[in-house]
Each structure stands twice: as structure tokens, then as C-alpha cells.
C-alpha atoms as a PDB file:
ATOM      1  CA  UNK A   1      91.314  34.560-191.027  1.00  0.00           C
ATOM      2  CA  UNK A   2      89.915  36.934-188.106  1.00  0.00           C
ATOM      3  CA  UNK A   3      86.848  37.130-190.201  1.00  0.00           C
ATOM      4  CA  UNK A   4      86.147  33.591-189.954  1.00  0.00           C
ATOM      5  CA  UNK A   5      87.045  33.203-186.081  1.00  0.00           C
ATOM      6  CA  UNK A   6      84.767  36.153-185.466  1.00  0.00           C
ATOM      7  CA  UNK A   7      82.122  34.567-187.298  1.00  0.00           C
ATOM      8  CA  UNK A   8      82.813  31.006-185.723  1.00  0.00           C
ATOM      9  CA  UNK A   9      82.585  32.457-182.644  1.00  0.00           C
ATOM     10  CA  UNK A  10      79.575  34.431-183.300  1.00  0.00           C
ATOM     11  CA  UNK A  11      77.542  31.505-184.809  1.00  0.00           C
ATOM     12  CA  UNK A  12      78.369  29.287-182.097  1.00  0.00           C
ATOM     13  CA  UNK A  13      77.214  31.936-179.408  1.00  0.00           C
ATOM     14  CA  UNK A  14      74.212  32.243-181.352  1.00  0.00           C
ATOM     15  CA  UNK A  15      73.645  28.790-181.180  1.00  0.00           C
ATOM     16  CA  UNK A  16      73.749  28.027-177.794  1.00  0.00           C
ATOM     17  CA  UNK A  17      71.981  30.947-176.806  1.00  0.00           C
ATOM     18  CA  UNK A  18      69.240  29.365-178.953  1.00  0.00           C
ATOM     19  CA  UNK A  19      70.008  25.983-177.543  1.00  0.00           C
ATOM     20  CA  UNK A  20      69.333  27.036-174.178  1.00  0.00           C
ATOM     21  CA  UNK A  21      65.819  28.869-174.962  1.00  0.00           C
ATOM     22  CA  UNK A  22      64.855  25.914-177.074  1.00  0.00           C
ATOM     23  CA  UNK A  23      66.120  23.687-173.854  1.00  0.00           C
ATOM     24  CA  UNK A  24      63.712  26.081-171.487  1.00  0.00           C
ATOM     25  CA  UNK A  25      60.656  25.718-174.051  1.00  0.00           C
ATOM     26  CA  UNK A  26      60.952  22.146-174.309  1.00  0.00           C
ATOM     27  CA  UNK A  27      61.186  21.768-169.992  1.00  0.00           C
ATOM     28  CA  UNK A  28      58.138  24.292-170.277  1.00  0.00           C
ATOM     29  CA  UNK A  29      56.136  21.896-173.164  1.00  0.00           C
ATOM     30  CA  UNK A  30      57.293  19.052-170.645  1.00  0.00           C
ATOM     31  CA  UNK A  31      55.392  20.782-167.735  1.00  0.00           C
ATOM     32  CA  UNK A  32      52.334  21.611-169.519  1.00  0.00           C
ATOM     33  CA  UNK A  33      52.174  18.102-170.545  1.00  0.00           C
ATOM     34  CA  UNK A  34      52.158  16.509-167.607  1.00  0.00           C
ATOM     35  CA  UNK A  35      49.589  19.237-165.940  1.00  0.00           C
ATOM     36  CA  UNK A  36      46.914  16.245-166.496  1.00  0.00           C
ATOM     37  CA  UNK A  37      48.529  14.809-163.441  1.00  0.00           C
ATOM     38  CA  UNK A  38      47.844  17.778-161.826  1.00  0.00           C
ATOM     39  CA  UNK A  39      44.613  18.790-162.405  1.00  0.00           C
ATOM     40  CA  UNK A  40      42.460  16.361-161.158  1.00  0.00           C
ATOM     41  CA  UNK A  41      43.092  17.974-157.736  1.00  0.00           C
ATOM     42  CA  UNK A  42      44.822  21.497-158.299  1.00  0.00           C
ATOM     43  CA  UNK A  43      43.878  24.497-161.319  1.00  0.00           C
ATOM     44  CA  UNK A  44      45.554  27.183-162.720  1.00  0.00           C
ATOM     45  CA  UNK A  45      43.170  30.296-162.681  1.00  0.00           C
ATOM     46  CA  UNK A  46      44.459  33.892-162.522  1.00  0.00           C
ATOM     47  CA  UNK A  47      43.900  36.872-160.090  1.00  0.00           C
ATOM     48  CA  UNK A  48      41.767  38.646-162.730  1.00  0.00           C
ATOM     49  CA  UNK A  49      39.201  34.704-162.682  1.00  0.00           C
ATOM     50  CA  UNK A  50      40.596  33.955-166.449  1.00  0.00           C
ATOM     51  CA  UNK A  51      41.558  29.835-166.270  1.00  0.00           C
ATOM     52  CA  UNK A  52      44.393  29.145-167.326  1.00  0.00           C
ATOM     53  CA  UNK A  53      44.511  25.190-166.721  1.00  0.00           C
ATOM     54  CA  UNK A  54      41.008  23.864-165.535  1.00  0.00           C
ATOM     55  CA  UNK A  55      41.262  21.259-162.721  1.00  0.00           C
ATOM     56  CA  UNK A  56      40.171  20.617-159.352  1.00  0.00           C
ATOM     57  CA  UNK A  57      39.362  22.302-156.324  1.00  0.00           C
ATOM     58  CA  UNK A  58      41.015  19.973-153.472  1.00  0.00           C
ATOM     59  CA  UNK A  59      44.189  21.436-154.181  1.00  0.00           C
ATOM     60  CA  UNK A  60      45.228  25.372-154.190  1.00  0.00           C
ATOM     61  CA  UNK A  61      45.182  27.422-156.928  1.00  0.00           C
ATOM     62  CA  UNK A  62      48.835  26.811-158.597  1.00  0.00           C
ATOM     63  CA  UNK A  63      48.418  30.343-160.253  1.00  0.00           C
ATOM     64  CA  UNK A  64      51.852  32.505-159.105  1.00  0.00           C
ATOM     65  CA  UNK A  65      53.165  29.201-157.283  1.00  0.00           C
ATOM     66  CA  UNK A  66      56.712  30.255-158.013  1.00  0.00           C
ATOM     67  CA  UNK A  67      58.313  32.576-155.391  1.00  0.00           C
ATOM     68  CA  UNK A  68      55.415  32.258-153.203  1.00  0.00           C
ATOM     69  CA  UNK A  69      54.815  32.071-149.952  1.00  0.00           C
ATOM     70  CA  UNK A  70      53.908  28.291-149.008  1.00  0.00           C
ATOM     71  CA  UNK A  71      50.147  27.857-147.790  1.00  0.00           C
ATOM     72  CA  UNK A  72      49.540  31.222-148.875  1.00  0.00           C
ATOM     73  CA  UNK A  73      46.672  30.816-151.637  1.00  0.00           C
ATOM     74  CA  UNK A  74      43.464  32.825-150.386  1.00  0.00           C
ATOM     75  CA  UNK A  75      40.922  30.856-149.530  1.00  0.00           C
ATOM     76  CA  UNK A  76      42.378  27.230-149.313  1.00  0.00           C
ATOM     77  CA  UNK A  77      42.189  25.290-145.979  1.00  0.00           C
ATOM     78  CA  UNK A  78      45.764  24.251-145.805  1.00  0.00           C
ATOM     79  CA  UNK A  79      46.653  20.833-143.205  1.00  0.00           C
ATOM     80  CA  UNK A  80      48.500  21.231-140.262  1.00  0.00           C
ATOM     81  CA  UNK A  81      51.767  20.333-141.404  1.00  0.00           C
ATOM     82  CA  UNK A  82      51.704  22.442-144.115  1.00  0.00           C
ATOM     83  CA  UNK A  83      51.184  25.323-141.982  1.00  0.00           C
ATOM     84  CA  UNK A  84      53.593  24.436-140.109  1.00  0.00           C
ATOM     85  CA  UNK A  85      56.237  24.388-142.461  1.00  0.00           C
ATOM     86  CA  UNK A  86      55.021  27.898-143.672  1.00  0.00           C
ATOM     87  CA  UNK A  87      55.388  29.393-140.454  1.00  0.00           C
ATOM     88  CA  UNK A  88      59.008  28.866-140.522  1.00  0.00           C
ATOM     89  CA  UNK A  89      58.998  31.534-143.603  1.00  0.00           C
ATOM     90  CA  UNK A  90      59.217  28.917-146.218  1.00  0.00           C
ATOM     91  CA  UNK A  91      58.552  30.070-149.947  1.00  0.00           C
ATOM     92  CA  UNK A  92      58.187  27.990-152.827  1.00  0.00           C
ATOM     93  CA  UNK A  93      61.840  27.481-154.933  1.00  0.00           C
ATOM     94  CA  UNK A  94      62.421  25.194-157.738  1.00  0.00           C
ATOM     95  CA  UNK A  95      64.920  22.747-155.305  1.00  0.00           C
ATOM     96  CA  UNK A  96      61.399  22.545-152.424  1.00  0.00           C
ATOM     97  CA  UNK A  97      58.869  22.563-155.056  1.00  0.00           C
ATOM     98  CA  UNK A  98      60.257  19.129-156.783  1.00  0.00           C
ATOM     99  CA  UNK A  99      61.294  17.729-153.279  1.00  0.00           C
ATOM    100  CA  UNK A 100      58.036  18.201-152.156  1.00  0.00           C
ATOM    101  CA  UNK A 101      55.604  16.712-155.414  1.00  0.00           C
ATOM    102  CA  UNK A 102      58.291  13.596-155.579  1.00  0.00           C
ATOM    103  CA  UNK A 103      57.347  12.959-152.253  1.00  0.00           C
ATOM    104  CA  UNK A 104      54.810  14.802-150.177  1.00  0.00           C
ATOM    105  CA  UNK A 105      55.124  13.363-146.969  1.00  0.00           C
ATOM    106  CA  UNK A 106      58.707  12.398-147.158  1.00  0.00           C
ATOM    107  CA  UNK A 107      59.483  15.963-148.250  1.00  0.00           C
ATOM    108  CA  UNK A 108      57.507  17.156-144.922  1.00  0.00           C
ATOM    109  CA  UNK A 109      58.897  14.777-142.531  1.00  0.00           C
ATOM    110  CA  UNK A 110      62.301  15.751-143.201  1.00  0.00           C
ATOM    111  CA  UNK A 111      61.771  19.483-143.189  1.00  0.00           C
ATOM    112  CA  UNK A 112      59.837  19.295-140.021  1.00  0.00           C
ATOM    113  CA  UNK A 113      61.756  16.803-138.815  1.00  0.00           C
ATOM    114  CA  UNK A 114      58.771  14.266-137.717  1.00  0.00           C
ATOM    115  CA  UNK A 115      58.263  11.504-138.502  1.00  0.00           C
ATOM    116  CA  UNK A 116      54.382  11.083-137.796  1.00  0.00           C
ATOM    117  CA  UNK A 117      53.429  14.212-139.621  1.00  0.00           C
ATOM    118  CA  UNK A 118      51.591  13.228-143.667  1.00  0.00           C
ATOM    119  CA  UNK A 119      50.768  15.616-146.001  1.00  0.00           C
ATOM    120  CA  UNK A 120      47.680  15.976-147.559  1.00  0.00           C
ATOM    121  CA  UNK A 121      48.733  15.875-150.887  1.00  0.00           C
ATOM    122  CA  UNK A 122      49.500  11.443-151.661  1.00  0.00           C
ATOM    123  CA  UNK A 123      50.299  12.286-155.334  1.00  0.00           C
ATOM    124  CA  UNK A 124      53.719  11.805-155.970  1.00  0.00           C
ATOM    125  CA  UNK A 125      55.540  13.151-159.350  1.00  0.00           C
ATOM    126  CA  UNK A 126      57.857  10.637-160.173  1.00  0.00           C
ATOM    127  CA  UNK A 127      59.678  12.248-163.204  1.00  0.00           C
ATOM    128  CA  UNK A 128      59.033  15.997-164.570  1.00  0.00           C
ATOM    129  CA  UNK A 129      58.801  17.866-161.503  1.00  0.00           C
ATOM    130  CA  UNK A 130      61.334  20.458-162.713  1.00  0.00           C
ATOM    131  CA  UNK A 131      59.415  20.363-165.973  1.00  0.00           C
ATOM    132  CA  UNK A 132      56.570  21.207-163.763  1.00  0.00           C
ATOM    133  CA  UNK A 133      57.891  24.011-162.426  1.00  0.00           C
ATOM    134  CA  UNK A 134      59.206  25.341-165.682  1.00  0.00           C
ATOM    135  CA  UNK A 135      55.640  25.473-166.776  1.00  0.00           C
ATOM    136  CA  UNK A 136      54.663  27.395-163.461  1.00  0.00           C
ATOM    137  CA  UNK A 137      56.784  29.938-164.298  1.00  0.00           C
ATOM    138  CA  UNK A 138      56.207  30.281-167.419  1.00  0.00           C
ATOM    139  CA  UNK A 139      52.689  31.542-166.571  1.00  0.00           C
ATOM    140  CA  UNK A 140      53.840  33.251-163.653  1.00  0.00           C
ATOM    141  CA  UNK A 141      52.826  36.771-163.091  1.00  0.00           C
ATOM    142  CA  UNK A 142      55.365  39.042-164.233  1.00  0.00           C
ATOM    143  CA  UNK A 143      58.040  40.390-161.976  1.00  0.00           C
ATOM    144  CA  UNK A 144      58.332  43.914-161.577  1.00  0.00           C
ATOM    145  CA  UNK A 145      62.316  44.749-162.790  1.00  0.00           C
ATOM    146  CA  UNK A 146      64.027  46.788-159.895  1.00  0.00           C
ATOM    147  CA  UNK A 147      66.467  48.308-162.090  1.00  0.00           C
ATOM    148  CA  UNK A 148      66.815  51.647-160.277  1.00  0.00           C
ATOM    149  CA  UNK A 149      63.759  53.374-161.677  1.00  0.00           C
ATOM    150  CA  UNK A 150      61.752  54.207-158.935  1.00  0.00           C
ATOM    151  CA  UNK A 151      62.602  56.803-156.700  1.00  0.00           C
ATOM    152  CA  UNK A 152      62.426  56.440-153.112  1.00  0.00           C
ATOM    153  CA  UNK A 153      62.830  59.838-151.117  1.00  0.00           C
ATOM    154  CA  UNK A 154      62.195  57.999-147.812  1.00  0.00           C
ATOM    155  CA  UNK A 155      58.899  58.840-147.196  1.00  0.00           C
ATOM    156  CA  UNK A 156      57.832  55.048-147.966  1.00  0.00           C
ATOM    157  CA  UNK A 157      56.241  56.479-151.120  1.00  0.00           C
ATOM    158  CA  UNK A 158      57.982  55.476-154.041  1.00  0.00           C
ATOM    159  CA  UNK A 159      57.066  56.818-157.254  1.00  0.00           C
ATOM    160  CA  UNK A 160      56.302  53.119-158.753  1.00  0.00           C
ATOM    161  CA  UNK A 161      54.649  51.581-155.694  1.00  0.00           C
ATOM    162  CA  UNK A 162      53.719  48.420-156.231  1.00  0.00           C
ATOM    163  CA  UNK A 163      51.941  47.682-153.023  1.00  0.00           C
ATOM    164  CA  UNK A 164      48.664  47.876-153.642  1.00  0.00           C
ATOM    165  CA  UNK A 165      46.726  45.508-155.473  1.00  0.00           C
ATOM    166  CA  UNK A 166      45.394  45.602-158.695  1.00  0.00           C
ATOM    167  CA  UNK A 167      42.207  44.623-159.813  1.00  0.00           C
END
């Protein structure tokens, strides 16, 4: 009898672990599906130049979106409000991200609390912004794991020192 509780419990474990990764893959399928909303403004192009997602060039680069400051991709002319929002420290989460792309302005208005500002983006993602973002971070750059292995002595020199960039 403890033999087939054990197992019971085990297969359904198993099961919703894989129910849940399955669930993630099919928000990140979602995503890259509806990218052809997307791209007619905004691309998807890594630091190394490989595209990921061709698209268009009025938009920023949505490469490393995810945990990013806002208005911080190099070399786009950001609007006003934008920037102003950014200045406040603002970084791109999954709850701002599909506030924002379901309603631009709206989103901005509220955050900056006027009511004359307009963003510069007038798409507006009806249904699959978390989708979206799913696929975002799915092609994300990988994190570095702080799990304790890089020594820190104090001199600011830490033996994995991520700081610099890559090329």
C-alpha cells in the first residue's frame, strides 16, 4: 500500500512539474506568435548583431527587455515622457511591461500622474501581453547565478567580475 501512495504521489508531482513547463512553453509559443504585432516597429537583435526577430527600427531594440532599465537601449531617441518615467529608476517587470503595451499612454499618465503627457508608442496589445513577455525572456540573456561562488575580499575585485562587457 505505501508503494502505491509513494508512487501516486510521485507521478502526480511529476506531472505537474511537467504541466507547469508545458504551461511556460505554450505562454512562450503564445509570445512568439504574436511578435508580428511587434515587429513592424520594434526587432529583436542581440549584443553580438545576430537577429533574432527582424522588425523595425522606430521602436528600441526589445533584445534583454526583461529586467531592464526603461529607456535604456543604446542608441534609441526615447520621448519625453518616457524619460521621464525612467528617471524615477523604473525597470521593466512583467506587471509594467503588460500595463504599459495594453495601453501606452494610459499606462504613462497614471505613472506620471498627467494627464496631457502621450506616449510614443499608439500600439496597444489587447490580449497576450504576458505571453509577450514570456517570449522576452525566453531569449533573454542569461543571468549570471549568485550562488556564493565568487569571492569578494573587499577590494571591489571579485574573482568572477562581471562588470565589464563582453564583446
Amino acid at each position: 500500500m505505501m508503494k502505491t501512495v509513494t508512487l501516486s504521489t510521485l507521478a502526480a508531482l511529476t506531472m505537474g512539474f511537467t504541466g507547469t513547463a508545458s504551461y511556460a512553453d505554450q505562454h512562450t509559443a503564445a509570445g512568439e506568435a504574436a511578435w508580428r504585432g511587434c515587429r513592424a516597429c520594434h526587432s529583436i537583435t542581440g549584443p553580438d548583431g545576430d537577429v533574432i526577430q527582424r522588425g523595425g527600427r522606430s521602436g528600441p531594440n526589445l533584445y534583454g527587455l526583461a529586467g531592464r532599465a526603461v529607456a535604456s537601449a543604446e542608441g534609441f531617441g526615447y520621448s519625453d515622457p518616457i524619460q521621464t518615467y525612467a528617471a524615477g529608476g523604473a525597470v521593466w517587470t512583467e506587471e509594467n511591461f503588460v500595463a504599459y503595451v495594453t495601453n501606452p499612454t494610459s499606462f504613462l499618465r497614471a505613472e506620471l500622474d498627467d494627464n496631457s503627457v502621450r506616449s510614443a508608442m499608439s500600439f496597444q496589445m489587447r490580449s497576450g501581453a504576458e505571453d509577450m513577455w514570456a517570449y522576452l525572456e525566453s531569449i533573454a540573456p542569461a543571468e549570471d547565478s549568485d550562488d556564493g561562488d565568487a569571492e569578494d575580499d573587499g577590494d571591489g575585485d571579485a574573482e568572477d567580475d562581471d562588470s565589464t562587457e563582453t564583446e
